[in-house]
PDB file of N, CA and C in Angstrom:
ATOM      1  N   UNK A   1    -138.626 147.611 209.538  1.00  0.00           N
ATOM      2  CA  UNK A   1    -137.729 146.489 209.310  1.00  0.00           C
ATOM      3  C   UNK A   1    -136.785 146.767 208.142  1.00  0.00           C
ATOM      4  N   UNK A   2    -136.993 147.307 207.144  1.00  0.00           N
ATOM      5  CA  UNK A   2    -136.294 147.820 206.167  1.00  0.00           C
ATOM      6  C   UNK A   2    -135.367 148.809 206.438  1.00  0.00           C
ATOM      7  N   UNK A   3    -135.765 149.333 207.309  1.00  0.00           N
ATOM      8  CA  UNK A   3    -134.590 150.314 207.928  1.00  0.00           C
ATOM      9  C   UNK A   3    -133.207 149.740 208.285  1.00  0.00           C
ATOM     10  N   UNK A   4    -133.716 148.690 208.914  1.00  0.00           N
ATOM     11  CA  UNK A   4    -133.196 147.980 209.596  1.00  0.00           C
ATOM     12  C   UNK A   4    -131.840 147.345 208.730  1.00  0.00           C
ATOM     13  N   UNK A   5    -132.524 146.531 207.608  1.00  0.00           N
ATOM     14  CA  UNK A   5    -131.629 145.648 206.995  1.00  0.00           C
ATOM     15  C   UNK A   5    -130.861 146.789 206.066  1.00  0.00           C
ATOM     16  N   UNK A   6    -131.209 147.832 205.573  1.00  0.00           N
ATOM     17  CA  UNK A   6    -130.612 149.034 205.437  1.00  0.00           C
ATOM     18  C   UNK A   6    -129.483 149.203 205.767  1.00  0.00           C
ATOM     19  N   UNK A   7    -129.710 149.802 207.529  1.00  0.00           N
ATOM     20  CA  UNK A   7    -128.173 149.894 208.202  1.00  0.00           C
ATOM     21  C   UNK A   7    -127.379 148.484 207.959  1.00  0.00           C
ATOM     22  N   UNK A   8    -127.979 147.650 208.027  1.00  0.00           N
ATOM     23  CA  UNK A   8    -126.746 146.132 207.939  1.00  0.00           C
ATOM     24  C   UNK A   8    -126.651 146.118 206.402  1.00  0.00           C
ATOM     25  N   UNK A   9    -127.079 146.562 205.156  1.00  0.00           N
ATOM     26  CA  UNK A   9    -126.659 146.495 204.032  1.00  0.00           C
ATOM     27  C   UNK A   9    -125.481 147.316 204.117  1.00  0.00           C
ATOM     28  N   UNK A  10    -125.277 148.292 204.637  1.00  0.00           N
ATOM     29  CA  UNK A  10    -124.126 149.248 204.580  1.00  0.00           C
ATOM     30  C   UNK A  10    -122.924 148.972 205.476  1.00  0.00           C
ATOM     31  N   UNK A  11    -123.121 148.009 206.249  1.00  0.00           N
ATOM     32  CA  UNK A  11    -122.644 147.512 207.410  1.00  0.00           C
ATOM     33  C   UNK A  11    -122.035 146.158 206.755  1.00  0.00           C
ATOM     34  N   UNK A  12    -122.213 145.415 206.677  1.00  0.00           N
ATOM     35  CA  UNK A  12    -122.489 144.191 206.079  1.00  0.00           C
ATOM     36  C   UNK A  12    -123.006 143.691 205.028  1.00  0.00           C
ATOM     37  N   UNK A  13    -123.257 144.286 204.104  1.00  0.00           N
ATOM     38  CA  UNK A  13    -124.230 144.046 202.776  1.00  0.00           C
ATOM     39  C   UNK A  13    -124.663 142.398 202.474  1.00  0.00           C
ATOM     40  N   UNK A  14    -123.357 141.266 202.659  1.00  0.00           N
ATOM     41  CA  UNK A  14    -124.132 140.309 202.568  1.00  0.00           C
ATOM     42  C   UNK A  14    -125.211 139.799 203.735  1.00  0.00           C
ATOM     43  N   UNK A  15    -125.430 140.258 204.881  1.00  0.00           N
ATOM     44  CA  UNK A  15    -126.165 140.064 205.646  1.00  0.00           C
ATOM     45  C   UNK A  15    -127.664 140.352 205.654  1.00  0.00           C
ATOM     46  N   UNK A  16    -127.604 141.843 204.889  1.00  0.00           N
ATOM     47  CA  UNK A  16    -128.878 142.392 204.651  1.00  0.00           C
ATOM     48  C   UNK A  16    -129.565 141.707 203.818  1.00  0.00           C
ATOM     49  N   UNK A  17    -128.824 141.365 202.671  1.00  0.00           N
ATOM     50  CA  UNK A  17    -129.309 140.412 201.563  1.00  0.00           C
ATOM     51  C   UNK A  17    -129.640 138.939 201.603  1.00  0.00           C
ATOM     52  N   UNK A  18    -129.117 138.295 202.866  1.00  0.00           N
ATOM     53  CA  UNK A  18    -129.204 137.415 203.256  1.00  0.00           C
ATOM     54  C   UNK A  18    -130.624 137.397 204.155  1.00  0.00           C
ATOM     55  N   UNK A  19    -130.767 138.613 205.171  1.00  0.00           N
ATOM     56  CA  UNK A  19    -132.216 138.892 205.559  1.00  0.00           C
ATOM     57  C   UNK A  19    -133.787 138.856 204.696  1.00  0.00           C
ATOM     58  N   UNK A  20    -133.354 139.348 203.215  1.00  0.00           N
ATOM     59  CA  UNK A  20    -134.578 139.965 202.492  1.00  0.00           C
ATOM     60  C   UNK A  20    -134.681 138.553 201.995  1.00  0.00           C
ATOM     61  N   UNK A  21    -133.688 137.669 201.037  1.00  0.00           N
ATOM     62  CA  UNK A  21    -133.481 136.876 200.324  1.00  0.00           C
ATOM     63  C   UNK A  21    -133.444 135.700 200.537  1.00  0.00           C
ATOM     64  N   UNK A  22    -132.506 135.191 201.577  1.00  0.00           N
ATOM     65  CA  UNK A  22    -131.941 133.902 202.137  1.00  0.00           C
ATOM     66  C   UNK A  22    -130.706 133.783 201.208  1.00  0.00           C
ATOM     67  N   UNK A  23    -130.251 132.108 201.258  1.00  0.00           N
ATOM     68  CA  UNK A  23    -129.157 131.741 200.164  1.00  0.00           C
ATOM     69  C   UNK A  23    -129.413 131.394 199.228  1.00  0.00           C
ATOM     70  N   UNK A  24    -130.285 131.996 198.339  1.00  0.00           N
ATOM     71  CA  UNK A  24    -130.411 132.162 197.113  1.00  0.00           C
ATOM     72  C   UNK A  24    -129.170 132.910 196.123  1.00  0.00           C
ATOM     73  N   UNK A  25    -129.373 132.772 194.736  1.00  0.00           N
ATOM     74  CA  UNK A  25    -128.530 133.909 193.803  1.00  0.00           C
ATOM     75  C   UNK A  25    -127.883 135.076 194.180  1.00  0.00           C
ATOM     76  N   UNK A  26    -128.840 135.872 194.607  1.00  0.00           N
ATOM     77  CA  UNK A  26    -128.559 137.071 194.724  1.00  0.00           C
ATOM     78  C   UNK A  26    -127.307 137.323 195.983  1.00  0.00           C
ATOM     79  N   UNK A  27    -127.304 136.647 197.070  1.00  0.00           N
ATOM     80  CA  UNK A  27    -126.392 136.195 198.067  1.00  0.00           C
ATOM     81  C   UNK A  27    -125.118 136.317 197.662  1.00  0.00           C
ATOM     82  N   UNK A  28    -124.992 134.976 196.946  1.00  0.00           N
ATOM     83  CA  UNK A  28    -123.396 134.860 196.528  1.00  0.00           C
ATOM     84  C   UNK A  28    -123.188 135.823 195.437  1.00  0.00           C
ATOM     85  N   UNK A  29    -124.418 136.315 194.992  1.00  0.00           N
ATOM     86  CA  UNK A  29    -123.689 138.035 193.990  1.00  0.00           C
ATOM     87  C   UNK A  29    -123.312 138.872 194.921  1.00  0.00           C
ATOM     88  N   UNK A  30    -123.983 138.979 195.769  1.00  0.00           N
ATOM     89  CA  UNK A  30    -123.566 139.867 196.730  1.00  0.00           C
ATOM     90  C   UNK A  30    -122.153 139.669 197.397  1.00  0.00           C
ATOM     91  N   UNK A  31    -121.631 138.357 197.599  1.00  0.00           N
ATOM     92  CA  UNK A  31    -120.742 137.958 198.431  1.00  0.00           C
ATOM     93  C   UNK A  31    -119.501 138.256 197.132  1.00  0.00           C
ATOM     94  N   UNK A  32    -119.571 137.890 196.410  1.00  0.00           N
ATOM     95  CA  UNK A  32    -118.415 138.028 195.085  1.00  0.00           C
ATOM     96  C   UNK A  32    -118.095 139.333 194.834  1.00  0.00           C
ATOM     97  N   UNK A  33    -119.464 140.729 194.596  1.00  0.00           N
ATOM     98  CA  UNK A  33    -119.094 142.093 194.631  1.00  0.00           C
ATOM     99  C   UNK A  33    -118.535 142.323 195.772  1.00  0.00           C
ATOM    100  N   UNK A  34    -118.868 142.220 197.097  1.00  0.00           N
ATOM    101  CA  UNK A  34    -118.277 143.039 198.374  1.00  0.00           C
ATOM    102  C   UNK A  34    -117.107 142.098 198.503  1.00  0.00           C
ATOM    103  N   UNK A  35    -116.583 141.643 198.281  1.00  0.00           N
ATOM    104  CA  UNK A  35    -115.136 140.781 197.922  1.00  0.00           C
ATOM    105  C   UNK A  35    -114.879 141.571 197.052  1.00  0.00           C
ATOM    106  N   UNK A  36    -115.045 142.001 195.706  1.00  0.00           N
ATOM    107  CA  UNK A  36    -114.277 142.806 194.593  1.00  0.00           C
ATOM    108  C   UNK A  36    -114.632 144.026 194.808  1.00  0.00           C
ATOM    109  N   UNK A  37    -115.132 144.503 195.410  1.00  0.00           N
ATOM    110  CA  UNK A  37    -114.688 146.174 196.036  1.00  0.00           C
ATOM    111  C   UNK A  37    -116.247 146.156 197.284  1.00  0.00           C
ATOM    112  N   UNK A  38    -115.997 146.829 198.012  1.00  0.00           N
ATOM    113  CA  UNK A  38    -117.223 146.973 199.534  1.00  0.00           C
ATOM    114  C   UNK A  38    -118.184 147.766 198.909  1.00  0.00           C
ATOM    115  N   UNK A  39    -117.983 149.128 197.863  1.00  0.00           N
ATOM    116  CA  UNK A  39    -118.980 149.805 197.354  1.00  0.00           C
ATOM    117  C   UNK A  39    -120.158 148.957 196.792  1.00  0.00           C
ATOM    118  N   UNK A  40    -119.788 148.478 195.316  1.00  0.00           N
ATOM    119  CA  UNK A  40    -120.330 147.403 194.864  1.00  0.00           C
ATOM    120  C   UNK A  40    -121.215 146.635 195.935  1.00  0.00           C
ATOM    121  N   UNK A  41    -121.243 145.922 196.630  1.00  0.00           N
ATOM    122  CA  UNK A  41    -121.763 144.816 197.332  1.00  0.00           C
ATOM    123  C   UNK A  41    -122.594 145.901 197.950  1.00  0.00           C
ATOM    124  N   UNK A  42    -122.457 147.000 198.414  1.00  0.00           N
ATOM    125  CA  UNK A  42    -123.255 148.066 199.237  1.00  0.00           C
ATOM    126  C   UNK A  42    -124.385 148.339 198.256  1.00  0.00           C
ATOM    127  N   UNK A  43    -123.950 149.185 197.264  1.00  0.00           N
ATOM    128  CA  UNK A  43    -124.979 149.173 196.073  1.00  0.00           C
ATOM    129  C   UNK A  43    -125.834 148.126 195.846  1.00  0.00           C
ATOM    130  N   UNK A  44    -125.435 147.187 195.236  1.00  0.00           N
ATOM    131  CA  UNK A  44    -126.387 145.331 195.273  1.00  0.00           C
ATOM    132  C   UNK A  44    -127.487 145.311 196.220  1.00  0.00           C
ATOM    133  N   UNK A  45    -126.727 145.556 197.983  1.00  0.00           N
ATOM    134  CA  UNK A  45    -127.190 144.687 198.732  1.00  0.00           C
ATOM    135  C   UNK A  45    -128.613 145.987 198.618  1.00  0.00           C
ATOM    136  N   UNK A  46    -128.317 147.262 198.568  1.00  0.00           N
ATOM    137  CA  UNK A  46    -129.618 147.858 198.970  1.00  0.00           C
ATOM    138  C   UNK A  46    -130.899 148.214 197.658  1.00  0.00           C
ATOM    139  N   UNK A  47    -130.367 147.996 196.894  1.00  0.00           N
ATOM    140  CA  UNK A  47    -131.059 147.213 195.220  1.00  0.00           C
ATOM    141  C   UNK A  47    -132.079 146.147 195.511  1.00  0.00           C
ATOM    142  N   UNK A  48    -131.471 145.007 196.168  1.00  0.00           N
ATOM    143  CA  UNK A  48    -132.264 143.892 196.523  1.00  0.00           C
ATOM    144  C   UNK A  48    -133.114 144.051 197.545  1.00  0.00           C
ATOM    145  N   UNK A  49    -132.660 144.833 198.369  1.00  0.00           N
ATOM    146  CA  UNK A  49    -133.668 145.329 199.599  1.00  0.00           C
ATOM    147  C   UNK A  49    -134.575 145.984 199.335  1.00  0.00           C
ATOM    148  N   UNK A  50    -135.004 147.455 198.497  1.00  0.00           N
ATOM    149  CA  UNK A  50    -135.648 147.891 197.715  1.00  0.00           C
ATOM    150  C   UNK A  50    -136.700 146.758 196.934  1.00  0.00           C
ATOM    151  N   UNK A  51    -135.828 146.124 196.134  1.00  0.00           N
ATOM    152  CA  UNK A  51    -136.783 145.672 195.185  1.00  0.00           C
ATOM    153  C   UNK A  51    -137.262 144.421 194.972  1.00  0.00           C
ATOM    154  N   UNK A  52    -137.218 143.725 196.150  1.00  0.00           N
ATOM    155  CA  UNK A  52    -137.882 142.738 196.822  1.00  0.00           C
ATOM    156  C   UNK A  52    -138.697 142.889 198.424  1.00  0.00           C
ATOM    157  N   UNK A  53    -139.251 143.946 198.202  1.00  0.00           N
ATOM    158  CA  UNK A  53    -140.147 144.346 199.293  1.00  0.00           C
ATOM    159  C   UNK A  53    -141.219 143.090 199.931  1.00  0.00           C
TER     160      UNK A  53
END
């Protein structure tokens, strides 16, 4: 399953983060970085995926 939200972090980053997390904090951080550059929000989203196992 982590694989999973993986490919959609890189794909979509707020989605993945939205998978691990819901609409919590970390979400709309996510949504504000991949708005101010796609790298950023890529980085974030697979941070949170990692480290909320």
């Amino acid at each position: 399953m982590d694989v999973l939200r993986i490919l959609l972090a890189i794909l979509l980053p707020p989605v993945g983060v939205f998978l691990q997390v819901g609409l919590g904090l970390h979400f709309w951080i996510n949504i504000l970085l991949t708005l101010l550059g796609y790298i950023p929000g890529i980085i974030h989203a697979i941070y949170v995926i990692i480290k909320y196992k």
